[in-house]
C-alpha atoms as a PDB file:
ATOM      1  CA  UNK A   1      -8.943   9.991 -37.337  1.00  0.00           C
ATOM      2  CA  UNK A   2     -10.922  13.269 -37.040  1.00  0.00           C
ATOM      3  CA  UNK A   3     -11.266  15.268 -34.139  1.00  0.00           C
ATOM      4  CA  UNK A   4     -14.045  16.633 -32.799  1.00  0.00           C
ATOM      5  CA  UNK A   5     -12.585  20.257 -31.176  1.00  0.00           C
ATOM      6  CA  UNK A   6     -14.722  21.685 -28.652  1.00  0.00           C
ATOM      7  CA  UNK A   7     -16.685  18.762 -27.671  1.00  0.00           C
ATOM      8  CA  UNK A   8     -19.391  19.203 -25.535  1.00  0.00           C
ATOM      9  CA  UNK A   9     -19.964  15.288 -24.652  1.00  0.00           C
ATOM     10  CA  UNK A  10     -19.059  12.652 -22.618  1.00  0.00           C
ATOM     11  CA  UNK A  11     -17.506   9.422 -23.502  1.00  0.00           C
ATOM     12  CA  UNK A  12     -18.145   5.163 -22.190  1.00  0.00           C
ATOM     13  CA  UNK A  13     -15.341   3.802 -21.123  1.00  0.00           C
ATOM     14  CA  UNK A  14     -12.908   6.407 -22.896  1.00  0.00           C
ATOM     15  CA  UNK A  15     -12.191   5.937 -26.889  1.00  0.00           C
ATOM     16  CA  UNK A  16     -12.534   2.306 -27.435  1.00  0.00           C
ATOM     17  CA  UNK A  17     -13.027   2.501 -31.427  1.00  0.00           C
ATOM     18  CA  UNK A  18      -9.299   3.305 -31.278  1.00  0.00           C
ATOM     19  CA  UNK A  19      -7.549   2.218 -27.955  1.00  0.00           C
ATOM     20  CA  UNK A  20      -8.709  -0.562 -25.974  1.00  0.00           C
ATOM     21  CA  UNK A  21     -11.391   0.728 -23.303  1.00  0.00           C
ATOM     22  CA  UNK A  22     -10.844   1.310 -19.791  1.00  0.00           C
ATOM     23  CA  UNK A  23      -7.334   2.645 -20.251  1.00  0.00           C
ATOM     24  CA  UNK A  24      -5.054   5.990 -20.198  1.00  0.00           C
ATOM     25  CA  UNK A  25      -4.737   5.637 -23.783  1.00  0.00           C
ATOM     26  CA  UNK A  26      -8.169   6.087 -24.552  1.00  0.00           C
ATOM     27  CA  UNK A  27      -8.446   8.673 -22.020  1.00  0.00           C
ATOM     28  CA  UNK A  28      -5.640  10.296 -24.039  1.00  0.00           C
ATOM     29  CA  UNK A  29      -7.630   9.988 -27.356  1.00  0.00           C
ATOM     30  CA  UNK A  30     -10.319  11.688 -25.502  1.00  0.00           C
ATOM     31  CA  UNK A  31      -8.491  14.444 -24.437  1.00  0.00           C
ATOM     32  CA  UNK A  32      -7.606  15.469 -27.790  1.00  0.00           C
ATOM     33  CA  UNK A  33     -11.531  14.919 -29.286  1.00  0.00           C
ATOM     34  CA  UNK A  34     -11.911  17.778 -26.299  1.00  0.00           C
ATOM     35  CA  UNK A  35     -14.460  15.528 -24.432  1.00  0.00           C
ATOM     36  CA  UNK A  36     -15.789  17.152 -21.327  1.00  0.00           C
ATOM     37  CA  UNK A  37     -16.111  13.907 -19.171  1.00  0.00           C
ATOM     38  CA  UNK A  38     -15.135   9.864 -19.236  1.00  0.00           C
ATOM     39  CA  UNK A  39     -17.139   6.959 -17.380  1.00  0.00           C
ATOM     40  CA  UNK A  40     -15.475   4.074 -16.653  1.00  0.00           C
ATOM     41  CA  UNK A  41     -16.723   1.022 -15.156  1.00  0.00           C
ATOM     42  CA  UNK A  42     -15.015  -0.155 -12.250  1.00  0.00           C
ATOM     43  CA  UNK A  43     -15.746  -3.440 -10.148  1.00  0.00           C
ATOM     44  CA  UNK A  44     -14.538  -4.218  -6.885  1.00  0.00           C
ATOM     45  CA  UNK A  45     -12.917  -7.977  -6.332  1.00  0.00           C
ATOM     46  CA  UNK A  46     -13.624  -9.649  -3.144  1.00  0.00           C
ATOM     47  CA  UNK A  47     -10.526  -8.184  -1.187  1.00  0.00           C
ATOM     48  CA  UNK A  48     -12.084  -4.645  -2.206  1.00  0.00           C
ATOM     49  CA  UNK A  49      -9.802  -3.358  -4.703  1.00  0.00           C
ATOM     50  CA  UNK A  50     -10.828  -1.791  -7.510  1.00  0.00           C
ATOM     51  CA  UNK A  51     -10.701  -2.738 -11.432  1.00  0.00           C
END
């Protein structure tokens, strides 16, 4: 895997081409690539919690 140092980008939904998306383990990956921001999409259920 190379890393992008100094990134200057944001990622969607963290780094799914090598952790599933949505989770801290892509948000780990994306750490280390440097990236400057991470959207996630979140949905809220009927009882208003968040996932």
């Amino acid at each position: 895997m190379a890393l992008l140092l100094h990134s200057n980008s944001a990622t969607h939904r963290g780094a799914g081409k090598y952790t599933p998306e949505n989770t801290l383990a892509s948000l780990r990956i994306d750490a280390e690539y440097c990236h400057k921001m991470v959207k996630f999409d979140v949905t809220l259920s009927e009882y208003d919690v968040a996932f």
